[in-house]
PDB file of N, CA and C in Angstrom:
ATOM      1  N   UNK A   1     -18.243 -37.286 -41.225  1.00  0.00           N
ATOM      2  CA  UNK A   1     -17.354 -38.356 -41.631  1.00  0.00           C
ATOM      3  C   UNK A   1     -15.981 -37.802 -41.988  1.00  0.00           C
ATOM      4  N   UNK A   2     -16.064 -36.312 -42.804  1.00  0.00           N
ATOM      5  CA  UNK A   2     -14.396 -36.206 -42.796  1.00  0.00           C
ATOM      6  C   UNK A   2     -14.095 -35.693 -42.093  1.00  0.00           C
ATOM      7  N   UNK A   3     -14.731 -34.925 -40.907  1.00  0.00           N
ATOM      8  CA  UNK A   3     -13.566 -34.555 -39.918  1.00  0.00           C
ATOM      9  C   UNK A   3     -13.492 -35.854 -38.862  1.00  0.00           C
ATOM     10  N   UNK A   4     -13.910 -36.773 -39.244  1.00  0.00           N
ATOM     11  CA  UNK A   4     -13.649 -38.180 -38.153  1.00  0.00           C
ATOM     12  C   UNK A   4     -12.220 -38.872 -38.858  1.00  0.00           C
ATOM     13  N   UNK A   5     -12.279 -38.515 -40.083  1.00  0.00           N
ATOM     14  CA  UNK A   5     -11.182 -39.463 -40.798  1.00  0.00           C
ATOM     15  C   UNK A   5      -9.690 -38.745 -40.912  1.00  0.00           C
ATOM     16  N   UNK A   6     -10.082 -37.356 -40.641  1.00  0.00           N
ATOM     17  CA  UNK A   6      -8.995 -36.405 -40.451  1.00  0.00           C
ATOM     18  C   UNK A   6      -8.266 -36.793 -39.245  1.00  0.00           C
ATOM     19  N   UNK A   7      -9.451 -36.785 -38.312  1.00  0.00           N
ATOM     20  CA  UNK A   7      -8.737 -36.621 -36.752  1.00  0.00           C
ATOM     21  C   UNK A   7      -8.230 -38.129 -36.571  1.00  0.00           C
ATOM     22  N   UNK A   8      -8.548 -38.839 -37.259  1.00  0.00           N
ATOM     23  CA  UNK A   8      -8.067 -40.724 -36.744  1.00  0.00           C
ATOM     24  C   UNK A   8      -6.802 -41.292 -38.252  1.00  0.00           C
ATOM     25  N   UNK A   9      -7.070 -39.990 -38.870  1.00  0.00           N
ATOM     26  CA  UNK A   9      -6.002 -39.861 -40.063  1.00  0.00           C
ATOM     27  C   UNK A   9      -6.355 -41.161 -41.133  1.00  0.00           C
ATOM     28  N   UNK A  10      -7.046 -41.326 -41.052  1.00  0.00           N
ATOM     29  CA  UNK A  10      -7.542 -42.570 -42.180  1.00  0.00           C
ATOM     30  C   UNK A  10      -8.510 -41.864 -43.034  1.00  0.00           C
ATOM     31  N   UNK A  11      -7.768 -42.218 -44.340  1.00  0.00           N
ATOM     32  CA  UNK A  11      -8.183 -41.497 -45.586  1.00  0.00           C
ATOM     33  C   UNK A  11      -9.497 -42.108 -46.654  1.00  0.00           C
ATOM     34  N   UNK A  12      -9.598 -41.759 -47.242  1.00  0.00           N
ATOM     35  CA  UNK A  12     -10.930 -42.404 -47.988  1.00  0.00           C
ATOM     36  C   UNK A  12     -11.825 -43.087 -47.305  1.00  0.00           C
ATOM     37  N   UNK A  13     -12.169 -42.886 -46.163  1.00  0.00           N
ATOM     38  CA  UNK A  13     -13.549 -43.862 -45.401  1.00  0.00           C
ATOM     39  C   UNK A  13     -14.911 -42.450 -45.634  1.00  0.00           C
ATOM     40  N   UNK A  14     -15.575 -43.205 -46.618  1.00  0.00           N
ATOM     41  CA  UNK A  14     -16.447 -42.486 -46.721  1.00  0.00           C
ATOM     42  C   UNK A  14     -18.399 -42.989 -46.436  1.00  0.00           C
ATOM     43  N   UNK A  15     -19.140 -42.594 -45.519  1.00  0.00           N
ATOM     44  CA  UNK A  15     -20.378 -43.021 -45.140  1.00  0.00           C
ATOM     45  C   UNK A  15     -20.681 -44.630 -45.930  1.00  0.00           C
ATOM     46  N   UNK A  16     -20.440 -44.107 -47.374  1.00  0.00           N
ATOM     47  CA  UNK A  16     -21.081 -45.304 -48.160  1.00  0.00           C
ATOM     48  C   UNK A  16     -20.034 -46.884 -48.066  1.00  0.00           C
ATOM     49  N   UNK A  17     -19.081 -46.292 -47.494  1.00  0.00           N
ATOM     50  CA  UNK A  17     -17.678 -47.389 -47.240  1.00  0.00           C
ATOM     51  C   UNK A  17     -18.335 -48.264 -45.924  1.00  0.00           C
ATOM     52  N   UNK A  18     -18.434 -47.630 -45.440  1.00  0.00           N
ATOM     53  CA  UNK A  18     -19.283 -48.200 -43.669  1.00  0.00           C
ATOM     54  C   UNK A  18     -20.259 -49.047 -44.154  1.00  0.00           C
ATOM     55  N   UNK A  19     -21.299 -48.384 -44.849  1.00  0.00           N
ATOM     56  CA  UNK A  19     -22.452 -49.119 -45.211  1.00  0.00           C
ATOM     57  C   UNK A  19     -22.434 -50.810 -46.073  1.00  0.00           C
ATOM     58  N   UNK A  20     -21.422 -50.358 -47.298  1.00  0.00           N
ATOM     59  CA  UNK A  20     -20.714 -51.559 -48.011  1.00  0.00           C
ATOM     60  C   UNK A  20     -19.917 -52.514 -46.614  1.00  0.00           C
ATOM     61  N   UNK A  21     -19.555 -52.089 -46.052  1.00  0.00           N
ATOM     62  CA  UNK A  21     -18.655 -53.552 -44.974  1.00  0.00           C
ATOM     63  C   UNK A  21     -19.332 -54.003 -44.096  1.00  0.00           C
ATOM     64  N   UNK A  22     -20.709 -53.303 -42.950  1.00  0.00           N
ATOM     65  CA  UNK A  22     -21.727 -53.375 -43.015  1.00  0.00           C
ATOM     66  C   UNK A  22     -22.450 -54.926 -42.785  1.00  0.00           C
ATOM     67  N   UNK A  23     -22.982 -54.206 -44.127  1.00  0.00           N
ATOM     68  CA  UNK A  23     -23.821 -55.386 -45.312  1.00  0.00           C
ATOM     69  C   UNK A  23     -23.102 -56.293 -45.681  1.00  0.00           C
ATOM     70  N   UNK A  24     -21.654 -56.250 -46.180  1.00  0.00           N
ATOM     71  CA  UNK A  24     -20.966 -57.760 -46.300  1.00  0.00           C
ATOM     72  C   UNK A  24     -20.677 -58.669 -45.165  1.00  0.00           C
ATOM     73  N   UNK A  25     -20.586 -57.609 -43.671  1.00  0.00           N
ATOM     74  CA  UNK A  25     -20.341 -57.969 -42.691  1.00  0.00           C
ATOM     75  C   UNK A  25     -21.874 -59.128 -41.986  1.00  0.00           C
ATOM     76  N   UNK A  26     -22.762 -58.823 -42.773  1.00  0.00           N
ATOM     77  CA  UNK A  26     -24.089 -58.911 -42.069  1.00  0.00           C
ATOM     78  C   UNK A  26     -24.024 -60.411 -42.609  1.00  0.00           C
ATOM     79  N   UNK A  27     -23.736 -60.615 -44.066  1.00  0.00           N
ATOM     80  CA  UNK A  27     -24.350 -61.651 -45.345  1.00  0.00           C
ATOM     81  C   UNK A  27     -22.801 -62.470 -44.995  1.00  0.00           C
ATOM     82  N   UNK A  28     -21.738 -62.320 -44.319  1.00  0.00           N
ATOM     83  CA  UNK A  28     -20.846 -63.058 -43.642  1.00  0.00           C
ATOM     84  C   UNK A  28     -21.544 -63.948 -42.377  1.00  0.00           C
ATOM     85  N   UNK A  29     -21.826 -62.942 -41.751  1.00  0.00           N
ATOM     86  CA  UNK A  29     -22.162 -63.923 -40.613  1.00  0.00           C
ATOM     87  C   UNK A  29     -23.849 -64.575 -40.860  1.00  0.00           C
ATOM     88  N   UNK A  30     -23.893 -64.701 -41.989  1.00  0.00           N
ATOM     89  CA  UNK A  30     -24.919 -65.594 -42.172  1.00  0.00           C
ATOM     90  C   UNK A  30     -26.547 -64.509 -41.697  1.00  0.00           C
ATOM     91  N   UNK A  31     -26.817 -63.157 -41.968  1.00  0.00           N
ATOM     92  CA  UNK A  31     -27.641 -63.035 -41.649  1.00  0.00           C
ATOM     93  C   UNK A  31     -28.806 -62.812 -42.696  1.00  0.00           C
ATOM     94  N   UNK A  32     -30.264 -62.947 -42.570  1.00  0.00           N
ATOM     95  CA  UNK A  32     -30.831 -63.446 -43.269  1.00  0.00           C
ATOM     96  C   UNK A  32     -31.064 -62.154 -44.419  1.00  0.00           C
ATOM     97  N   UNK A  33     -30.810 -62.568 -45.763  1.00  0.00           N
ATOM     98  CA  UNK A  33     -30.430 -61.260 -46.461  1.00  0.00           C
ATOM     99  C   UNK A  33     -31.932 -60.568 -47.395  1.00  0.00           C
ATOM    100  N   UNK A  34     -32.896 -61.198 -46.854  1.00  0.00           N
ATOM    101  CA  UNK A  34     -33.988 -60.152 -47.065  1.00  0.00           C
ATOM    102  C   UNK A  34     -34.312 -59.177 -45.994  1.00  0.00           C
ATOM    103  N   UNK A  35     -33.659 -59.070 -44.867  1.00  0.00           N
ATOM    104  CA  UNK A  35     -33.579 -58.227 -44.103  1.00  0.00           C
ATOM    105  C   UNK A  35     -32.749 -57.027 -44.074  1.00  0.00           C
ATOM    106  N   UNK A  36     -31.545 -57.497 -44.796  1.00  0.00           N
ATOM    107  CA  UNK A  36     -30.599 -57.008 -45.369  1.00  0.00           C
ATOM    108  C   UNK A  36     -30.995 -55.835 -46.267  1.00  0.00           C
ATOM    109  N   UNK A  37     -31.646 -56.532 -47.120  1.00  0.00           N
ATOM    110  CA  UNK A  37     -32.069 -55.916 -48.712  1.00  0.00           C
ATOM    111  C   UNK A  37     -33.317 -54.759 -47.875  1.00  0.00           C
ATOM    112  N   UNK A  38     -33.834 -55.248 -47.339  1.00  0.00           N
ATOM    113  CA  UNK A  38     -34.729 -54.041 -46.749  1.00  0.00           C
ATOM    114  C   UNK A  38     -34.018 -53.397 -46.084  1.00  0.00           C
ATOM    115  N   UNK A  39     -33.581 -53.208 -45.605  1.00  0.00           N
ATOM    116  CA  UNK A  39     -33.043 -52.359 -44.529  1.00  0.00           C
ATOM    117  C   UNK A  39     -32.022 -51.502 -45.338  1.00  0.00           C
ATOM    118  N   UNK A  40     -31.284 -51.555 -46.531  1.00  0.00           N
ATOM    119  CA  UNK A  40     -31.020 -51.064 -47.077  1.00  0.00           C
ATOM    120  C   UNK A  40     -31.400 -50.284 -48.270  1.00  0.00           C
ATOM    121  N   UNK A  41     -32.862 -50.639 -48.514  1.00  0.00           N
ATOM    122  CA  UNK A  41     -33.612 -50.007 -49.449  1.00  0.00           C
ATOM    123  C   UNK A  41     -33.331 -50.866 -50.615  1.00  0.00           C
ATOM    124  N   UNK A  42     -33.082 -51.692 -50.932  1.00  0.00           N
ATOM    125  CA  UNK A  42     -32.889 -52.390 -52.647  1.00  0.00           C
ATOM    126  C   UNK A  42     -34.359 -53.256 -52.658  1.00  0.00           C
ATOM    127  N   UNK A  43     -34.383 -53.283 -54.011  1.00  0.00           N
ATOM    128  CA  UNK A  43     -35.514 -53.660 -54.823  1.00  0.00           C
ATOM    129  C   UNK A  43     -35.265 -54.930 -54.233  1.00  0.00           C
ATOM    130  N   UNK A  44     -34.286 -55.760 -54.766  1.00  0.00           N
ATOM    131  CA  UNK A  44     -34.499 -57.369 -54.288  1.00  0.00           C
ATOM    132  C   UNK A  44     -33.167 -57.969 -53.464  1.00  0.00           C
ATOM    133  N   UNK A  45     -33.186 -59.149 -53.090  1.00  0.00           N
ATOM    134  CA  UNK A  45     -32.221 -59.857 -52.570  1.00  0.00           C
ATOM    135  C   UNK A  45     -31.133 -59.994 -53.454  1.00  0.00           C
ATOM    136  N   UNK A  46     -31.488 -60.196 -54.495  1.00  0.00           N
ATOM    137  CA  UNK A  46     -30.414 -60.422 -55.647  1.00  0.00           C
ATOM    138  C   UNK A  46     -29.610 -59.395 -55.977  1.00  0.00           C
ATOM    139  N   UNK A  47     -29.950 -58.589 -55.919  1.00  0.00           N
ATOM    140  CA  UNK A  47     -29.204 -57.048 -55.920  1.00  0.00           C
ATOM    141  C   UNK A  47     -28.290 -57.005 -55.021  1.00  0.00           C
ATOM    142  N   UNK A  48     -29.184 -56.970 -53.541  1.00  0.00           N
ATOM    143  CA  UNK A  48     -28.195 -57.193 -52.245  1.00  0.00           C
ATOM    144  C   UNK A  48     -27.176 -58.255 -52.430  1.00  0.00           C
ATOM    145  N   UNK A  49     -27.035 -59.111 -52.846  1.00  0.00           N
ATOM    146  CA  UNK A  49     -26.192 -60.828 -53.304  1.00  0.00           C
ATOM    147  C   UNK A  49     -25.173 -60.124 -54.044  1.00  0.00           C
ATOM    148  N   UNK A  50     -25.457 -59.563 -55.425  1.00  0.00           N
ATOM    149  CA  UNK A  50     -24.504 -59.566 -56.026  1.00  0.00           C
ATOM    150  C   UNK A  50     -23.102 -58.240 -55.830  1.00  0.00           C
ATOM    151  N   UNK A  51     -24.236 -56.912 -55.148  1.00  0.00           N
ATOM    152  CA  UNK A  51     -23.159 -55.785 -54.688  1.00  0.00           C
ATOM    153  C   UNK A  51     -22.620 -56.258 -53.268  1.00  0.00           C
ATOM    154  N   UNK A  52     -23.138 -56.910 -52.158  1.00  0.00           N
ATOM    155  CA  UNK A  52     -22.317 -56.831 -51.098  1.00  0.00           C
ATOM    156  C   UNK A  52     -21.937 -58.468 -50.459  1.00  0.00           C
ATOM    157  N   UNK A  53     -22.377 -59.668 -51.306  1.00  0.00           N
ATOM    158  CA  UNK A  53     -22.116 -60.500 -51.146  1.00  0.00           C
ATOM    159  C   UNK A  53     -20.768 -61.247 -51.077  1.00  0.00           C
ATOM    160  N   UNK A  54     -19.922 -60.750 -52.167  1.00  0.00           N
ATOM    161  CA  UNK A  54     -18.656 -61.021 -52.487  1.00  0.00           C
ATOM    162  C   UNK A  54     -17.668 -61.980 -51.248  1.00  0.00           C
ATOM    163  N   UNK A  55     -16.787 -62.737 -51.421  1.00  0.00           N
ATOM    164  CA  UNK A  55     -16.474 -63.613 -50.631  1.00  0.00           C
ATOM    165  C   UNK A  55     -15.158 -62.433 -49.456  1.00  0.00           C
ATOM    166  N   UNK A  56     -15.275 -62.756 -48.713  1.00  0.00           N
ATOM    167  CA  UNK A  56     -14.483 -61.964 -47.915  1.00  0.00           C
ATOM    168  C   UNK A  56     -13.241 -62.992 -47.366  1.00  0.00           C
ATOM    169  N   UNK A  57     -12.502 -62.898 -46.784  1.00  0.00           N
ATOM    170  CA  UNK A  57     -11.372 -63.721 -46.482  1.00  0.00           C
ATOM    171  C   UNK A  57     -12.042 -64.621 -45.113  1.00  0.00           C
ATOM    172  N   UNK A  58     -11.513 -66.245 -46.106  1.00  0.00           N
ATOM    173  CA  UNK A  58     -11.569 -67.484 -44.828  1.00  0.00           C
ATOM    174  C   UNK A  58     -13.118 -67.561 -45.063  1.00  0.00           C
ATOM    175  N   UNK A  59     -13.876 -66.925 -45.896  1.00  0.00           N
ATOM    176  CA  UNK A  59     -15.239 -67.539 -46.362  1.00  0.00           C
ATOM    177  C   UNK A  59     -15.220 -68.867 -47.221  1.00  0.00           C
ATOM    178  N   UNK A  60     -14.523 -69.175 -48.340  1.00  0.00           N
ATOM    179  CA  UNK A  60     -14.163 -70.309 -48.922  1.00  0.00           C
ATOM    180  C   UNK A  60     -13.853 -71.905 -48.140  1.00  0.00           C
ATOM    181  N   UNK A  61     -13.154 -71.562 -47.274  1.00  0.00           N
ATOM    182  CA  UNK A  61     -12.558 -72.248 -46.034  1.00  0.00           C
ATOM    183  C   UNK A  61     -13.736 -72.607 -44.769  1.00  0.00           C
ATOM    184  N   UNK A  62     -14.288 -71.650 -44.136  1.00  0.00           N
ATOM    185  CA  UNK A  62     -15.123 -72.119 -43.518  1.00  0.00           C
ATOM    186  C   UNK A  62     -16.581 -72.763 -44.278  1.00  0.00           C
ATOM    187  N   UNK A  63     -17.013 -72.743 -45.320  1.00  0.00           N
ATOM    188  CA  UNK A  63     -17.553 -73.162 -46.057  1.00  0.00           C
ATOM    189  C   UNK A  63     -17.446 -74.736 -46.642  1.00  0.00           C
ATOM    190  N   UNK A  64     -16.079 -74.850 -47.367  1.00  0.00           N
ATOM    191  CA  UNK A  64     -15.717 -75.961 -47.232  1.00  0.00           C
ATOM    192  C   UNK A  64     -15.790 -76.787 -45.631  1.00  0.00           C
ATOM    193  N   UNK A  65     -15.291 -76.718 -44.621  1.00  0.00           N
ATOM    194  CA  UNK A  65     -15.540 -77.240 -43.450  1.00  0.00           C
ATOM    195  C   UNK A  65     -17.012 -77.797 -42.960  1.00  0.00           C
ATOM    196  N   UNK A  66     -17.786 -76.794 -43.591  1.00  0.00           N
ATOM    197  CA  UNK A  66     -18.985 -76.970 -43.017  1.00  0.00           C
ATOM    198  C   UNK A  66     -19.735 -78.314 -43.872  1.00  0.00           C
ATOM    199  N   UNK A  67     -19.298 -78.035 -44.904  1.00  0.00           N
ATOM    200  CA  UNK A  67     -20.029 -79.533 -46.105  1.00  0.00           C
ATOM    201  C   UNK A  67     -19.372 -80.488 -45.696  1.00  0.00           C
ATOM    202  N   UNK A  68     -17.545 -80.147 -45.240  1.00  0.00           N
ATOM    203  CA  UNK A  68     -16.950 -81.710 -44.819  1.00  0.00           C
ATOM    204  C   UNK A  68     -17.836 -82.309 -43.596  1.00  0.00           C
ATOM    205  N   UNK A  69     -18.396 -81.461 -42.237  1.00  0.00           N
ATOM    206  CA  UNK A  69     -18.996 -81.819 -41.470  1.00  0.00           C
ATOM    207  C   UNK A  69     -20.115 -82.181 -41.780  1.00  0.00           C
ATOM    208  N   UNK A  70     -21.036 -81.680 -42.465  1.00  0.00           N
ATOM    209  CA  UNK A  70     -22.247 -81.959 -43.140  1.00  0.00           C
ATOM    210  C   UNK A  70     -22.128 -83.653 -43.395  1.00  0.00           C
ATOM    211  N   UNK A  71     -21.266 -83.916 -44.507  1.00  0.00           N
ATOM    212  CA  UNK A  71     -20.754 -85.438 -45.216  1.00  0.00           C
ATOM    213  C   UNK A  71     -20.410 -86.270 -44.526  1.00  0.00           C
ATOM    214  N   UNK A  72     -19.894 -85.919 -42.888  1.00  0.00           N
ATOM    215  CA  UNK A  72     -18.876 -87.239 -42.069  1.00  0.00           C
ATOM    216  C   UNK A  72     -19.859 -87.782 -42.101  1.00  0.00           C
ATOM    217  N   UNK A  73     -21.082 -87.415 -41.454  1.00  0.00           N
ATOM    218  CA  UNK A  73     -22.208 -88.094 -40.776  1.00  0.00           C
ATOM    219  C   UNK A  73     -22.657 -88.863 -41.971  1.00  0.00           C
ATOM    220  N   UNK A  74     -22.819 -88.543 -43.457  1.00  0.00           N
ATOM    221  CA  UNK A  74     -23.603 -89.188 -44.406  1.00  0.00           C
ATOM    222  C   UNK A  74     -22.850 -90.802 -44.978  1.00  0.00           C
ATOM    223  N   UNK A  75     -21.250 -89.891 -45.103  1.00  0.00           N
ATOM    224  CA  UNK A  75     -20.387 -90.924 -45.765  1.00  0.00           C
ATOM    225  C   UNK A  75     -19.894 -91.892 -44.525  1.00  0.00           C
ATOM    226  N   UNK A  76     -19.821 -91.549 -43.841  1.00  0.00           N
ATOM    227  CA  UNK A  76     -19.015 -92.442 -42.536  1.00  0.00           C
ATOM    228  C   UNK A  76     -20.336 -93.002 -41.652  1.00  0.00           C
ATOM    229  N   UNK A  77     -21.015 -92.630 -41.829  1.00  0.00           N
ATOM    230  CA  UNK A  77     -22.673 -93.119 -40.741  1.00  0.00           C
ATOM    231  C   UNK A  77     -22.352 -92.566 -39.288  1.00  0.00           C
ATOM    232  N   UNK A  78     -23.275 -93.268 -38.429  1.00  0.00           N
ATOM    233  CA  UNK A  78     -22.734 -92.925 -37.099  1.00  0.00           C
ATOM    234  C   UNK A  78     -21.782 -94.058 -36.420  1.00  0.00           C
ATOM    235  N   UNK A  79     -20.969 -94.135 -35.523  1.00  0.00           N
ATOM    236  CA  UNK A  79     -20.248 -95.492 -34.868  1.00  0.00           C
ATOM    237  C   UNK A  79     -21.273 -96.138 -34.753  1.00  0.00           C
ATOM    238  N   UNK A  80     -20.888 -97.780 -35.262  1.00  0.00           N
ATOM    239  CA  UNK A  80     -21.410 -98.602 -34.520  1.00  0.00           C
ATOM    240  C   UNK A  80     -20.340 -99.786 -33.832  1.00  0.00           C
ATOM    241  N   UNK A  81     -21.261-100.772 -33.233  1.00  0.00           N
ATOM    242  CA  UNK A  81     -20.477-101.771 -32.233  1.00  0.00           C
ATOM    243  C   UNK A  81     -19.607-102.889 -33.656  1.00  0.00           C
ATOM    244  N   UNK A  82     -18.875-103.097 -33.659  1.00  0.00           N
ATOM    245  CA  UNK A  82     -18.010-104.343 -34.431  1.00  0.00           C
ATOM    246  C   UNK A  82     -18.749-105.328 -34.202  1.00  0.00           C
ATOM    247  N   UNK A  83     -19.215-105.967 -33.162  1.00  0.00           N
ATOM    248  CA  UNK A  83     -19.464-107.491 -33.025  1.00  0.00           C
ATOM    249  C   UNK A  83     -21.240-107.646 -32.759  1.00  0.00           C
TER     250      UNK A  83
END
């Protein structure tokens, strides 16, 4: 790892840095995080949740979107005919 970070000149990337973005990268795209938690060796999911869960950018946002879509259908129903 440091002679990779030497030669590409990027400083502080260290094994455990990969692993942390990773795992946030994984629990971003929605993947299922007891798989996660195993595969990384932690005792529980909750562990995994609280060290690599953290919101990453445009998570807030696509989130919100997804409940507005969730709601059209509930609050608005489906089209129907006027007459």
């Amino acid at each position: 790892m440091r002679q990779a970070g030497q030669t590409s000149r990027i400083g502080g990337v260290h094994l455990h840095t990969l692993r942390h973005t990773l795992a946030s990268m994984l629990i971003q795209q929605g993947e299922n995080t007891k798989s996660i938690s195993e595969r990384l060796g932690h005792s529980s999911t909750a562990f995994t949740n609280d060290v690599y869960g953290h919101l990453m950018p445009g998570m807030e946002e696509a989130t919100a979107a997804k409940v507005n879509a969730a709601l059209e259908g509930v609050i608005i129903g489906p089209a129907r005919p006027l007459s």
